[in-house]
Protein backbone atom coordinates (compact mmCIF):
# COMPACT_ATOMS: atom_id res chain seq x y z
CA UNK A 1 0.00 0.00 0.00
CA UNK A 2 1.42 3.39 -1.03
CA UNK A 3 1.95 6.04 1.89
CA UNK A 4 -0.19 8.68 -0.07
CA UNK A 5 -3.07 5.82 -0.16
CA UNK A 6 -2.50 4.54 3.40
CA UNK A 7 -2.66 9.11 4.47
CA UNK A 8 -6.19 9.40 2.36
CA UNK A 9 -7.55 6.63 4.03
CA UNK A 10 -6.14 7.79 7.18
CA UNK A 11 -7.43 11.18 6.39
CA UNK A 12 -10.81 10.02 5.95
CA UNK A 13 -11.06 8.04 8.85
CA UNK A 14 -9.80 11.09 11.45
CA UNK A 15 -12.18 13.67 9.41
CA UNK A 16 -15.53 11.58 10.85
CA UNK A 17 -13.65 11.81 14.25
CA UNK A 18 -13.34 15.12 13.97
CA UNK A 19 -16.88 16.35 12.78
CA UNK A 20 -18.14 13.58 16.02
CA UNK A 21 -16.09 15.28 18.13
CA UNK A 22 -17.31 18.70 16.97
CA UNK A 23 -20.67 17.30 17.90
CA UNK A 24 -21.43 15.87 14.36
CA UNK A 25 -21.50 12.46 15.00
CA UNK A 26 -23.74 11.60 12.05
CA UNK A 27 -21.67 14.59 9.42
CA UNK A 28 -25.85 15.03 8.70
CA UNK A 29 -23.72 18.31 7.30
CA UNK A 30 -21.45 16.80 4.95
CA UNK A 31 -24.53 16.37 2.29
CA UNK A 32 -26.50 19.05 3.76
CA UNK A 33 -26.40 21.99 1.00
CA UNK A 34 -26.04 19.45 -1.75
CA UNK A 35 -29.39 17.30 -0.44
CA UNK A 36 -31.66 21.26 -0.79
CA UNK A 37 -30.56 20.66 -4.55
CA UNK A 38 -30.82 17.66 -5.29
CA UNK A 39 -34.68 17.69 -3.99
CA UNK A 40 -35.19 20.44 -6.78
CA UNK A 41 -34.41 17.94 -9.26
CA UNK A 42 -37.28 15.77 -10.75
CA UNK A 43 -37.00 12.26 -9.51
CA UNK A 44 -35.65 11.01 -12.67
CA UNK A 45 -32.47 12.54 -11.54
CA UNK A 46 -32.51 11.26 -8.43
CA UNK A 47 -33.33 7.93 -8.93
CA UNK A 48 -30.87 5.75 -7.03
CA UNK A 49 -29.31 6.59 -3.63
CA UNK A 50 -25.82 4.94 -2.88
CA UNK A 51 -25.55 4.97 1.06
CA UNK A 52 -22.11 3.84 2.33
CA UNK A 53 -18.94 4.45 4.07
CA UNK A 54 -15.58 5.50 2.54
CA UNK A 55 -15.89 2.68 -0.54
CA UNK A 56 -18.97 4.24 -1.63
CA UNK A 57 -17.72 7.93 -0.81
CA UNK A 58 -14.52 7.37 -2.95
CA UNK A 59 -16.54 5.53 -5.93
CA UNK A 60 -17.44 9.05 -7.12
CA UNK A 61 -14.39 10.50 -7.13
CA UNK A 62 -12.81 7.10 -8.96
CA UNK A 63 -15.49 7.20 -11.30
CA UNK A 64 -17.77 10.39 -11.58
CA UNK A 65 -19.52 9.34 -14.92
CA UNK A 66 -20.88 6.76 -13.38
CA UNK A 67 -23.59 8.62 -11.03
CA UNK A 68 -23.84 11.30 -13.55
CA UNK A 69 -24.95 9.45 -16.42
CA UNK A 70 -27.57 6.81 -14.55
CA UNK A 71 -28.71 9.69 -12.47
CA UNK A 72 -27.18 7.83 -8.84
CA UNK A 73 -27.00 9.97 -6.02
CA UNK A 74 -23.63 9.27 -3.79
CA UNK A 75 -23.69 9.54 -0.34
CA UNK A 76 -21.22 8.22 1.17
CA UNK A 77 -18.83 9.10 3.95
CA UNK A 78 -15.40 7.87 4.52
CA UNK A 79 -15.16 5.96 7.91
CA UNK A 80 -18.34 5.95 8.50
CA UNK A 81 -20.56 2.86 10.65
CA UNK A 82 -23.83 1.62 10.03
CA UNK A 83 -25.38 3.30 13.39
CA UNK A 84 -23.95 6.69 12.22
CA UNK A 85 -25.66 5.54 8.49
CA UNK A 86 -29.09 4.67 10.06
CA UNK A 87 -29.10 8.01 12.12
CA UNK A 88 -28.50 10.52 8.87
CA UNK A 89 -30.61 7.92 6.91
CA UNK A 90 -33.39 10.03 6.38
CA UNK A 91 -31.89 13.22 5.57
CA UNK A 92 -29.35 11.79 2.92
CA UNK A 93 -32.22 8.92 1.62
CA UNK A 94 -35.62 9.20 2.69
CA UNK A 95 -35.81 13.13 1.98
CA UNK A 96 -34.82 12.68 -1.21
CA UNK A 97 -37.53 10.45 -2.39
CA UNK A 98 -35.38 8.06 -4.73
CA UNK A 99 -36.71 4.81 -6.36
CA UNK A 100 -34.33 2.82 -4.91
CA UNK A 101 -31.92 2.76 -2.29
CA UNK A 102 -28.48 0.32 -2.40
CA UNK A 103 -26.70 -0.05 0.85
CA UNK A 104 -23.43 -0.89 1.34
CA UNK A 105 -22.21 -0.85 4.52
CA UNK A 106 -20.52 -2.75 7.77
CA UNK A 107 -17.04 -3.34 7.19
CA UNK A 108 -16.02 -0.65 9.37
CA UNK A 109 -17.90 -1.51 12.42
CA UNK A 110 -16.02 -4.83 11.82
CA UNK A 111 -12.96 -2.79 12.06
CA UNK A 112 -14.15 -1.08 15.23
CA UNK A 113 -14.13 2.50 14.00
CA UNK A 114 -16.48 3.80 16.40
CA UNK A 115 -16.40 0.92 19.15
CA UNK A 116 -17.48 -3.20 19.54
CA UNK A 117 -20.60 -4.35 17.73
CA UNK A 118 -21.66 -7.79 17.08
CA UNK A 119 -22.99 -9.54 13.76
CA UNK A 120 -26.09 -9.18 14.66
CA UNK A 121 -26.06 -5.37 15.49
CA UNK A 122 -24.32 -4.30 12.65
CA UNK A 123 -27.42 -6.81 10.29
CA UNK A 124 -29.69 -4.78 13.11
CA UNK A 125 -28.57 -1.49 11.87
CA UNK A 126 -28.75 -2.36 8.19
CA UNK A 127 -32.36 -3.91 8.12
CA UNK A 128 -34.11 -0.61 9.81
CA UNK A 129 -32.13 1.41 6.80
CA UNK A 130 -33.73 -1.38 4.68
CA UNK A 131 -37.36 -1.20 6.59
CA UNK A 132 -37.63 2.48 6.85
CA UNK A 133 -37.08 2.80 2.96
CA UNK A 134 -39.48 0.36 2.32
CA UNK A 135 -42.22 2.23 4.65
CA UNK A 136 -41.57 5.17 2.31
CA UNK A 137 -41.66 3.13 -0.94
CA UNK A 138 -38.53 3.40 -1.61
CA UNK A 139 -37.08 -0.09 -3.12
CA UNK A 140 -34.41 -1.08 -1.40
CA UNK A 141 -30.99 -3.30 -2.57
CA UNK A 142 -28.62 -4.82 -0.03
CA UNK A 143 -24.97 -5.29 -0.52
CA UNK A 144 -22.79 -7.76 0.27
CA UNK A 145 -19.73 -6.43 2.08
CA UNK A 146 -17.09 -6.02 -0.32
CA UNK A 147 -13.93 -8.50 0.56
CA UNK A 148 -10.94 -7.53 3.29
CA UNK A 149 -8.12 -9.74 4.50
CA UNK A 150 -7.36 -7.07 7.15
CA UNK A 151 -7.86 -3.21 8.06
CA UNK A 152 -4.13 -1.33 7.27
CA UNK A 153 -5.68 1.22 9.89
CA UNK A 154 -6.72 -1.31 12.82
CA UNK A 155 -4.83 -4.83 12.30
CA UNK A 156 -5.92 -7.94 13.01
CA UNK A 157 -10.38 -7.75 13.44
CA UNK A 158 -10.21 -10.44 11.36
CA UNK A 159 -12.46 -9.19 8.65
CA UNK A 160 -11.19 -12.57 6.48
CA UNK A 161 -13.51 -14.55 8.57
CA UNK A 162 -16.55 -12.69 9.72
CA UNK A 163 -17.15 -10.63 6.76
CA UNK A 164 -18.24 -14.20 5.06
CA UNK A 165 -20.63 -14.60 8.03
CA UNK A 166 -22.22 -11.23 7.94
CA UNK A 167 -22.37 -11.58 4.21
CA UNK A 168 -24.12 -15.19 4.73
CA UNK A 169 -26.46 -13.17 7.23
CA UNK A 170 -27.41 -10.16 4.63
CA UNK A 171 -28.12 -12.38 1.75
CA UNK A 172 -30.79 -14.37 4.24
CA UNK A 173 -32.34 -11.57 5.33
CA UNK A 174 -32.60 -9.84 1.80
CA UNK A 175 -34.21 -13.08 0.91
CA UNK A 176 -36.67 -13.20 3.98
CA UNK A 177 -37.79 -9.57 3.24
CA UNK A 178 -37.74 -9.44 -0.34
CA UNK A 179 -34.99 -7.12 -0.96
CA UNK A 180 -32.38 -7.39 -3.41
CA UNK A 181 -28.94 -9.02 -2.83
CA UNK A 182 -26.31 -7.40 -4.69
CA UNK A 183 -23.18 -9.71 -4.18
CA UNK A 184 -19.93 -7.68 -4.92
CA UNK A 185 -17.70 -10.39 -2.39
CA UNK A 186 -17.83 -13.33 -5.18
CA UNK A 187 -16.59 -10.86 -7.91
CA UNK A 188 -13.81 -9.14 -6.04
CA UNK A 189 -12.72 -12.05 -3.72
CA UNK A 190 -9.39 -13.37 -4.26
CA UNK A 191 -10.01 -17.18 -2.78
CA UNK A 192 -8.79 -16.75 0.35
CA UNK A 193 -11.70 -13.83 1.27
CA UNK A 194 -9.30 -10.70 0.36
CA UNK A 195 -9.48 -8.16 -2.75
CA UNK A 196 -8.23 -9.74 -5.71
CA UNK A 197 -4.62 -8.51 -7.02
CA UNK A 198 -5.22 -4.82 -8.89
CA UNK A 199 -9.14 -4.33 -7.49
CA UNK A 200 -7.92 -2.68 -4.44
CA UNK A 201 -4.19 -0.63 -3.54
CA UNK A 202 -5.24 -1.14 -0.25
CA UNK A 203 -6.75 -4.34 0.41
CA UNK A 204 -10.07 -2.55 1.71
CA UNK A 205 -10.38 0.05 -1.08
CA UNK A 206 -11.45 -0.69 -4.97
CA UNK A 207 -9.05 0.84 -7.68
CA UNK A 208 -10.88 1.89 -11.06
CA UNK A 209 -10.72 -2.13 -12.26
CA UNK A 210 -12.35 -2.70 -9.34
CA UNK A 211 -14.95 -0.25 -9.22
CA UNK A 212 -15.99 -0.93 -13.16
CA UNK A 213 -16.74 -5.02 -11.68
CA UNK A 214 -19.38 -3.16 -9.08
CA UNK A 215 -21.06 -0.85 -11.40
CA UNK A 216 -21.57 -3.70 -13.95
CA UNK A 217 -23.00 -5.88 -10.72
CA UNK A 218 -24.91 -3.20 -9.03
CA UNK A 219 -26.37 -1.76 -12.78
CA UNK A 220 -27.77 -5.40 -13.23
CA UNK A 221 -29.20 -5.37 -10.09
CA UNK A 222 -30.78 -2.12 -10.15
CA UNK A 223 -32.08 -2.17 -13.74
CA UNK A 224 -34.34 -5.62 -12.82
CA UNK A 225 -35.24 -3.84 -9.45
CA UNK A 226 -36.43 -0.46 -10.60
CA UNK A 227 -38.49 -1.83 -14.10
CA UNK A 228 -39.70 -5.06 -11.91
């Protein structure tokens, strides 16, 4: 991993600190300004909302034509855990009155970035994002947690083995409720549950190669969910 790479994501992960400690704990003002325009636009615009942490936050920036021409909405936040997700959830997704919604989120509470949480939490956290789109009629996709051997910024959480588990635990529970399963892990998984060489600089974080596998995934996936 290069030292400019392993700063950025270091960066990233300090800034949510910061803005937490500043009272922020959500950053519900990261997006604020940009959510008052995006509500201008007609929905066709605004059709899909990408919630996420930093892999969804740095997907724009990696690949910019990609929201702009399928009219997806990015809002992501580097560092960022699913209960800080699920409490700026409506501002950043239900006020915005997409179509659909595609979460992808819960490798960082594996990695501990804002304290312990079990499995079953972090699934917890996910489904009320799911359940609270779907009492607004929002359709809702669930993503599989994209693959990590370990965390460069918090060593050995073992994300190898109980990203697998969680992922095993999403795709039930999409399947139980009726929600999409959008499986980036098979794609990007090098056999032994890590990124596979050249999809990720980091280990955690998808270069452009690996970024072009998801949008072709999560395009398939939202196309069948949106015209269903």
């Amino acid at each position: 991993m290069s030292k400019s790479l392993l700063l950025f994501v270091a960066m990233g992960f300090f800034l949510v600190k910061a803005e937490a400690q500043k009272g922020d704990w959500a950053a519900f003002g990261r997006y604020e300004k940009a959510n008052e325009q995006v509500k201008a636009l007609p929905q066709s615009k605004r059709a899909v909302v990408f919630m996420g942490n930093s892999i969804t936050d740095f997907w724009i920036n990696s690949d910019s034509a990609f929201f702009a021409n399928n009219n997806y909405i990015d809002r992501g936040i580097s560092g960022q855990t699913t209960s800080q997700m699920l409490v700026r959830f409506r501002k950043d997704v239900i006020d915005l009155h997409p179509k659909a919604v595609i979460i992808l989120a819960g490798t960082n509470d594996i990695a501990g970035n804002t304290g312990d949480i079990s499995l079953e939490n972090i699934l917890g956290n996910i489904a009320s994002m799911a359940e609270l789109a779907k009492q607004h009629h929002i359709k809702v996709l669930l993503c599989s947690i994209t693959p990590a051997f370990d965390y460069p910024w918090h060593r050995g959480m073992q994300p190898n083995i109980k990203i697998p588990v969680l992922n095993n635990m999403l795709e039930n529970y999409a399947k139980e409720n009726h929600f999409a399963y959008v499986d980036y892990f098979s794609a990007l998984n090098d056999g032994n549950n890590g990124m596979k060489k050249g999809l990720a600089k980091d280990g955690v974080h998808p270069t452009l190669e690996g970024y072009k596998i998801m949008e072709s995934i999560a395009n398939k996936s939202i196309k069948k969910i949106i015209h269903h």
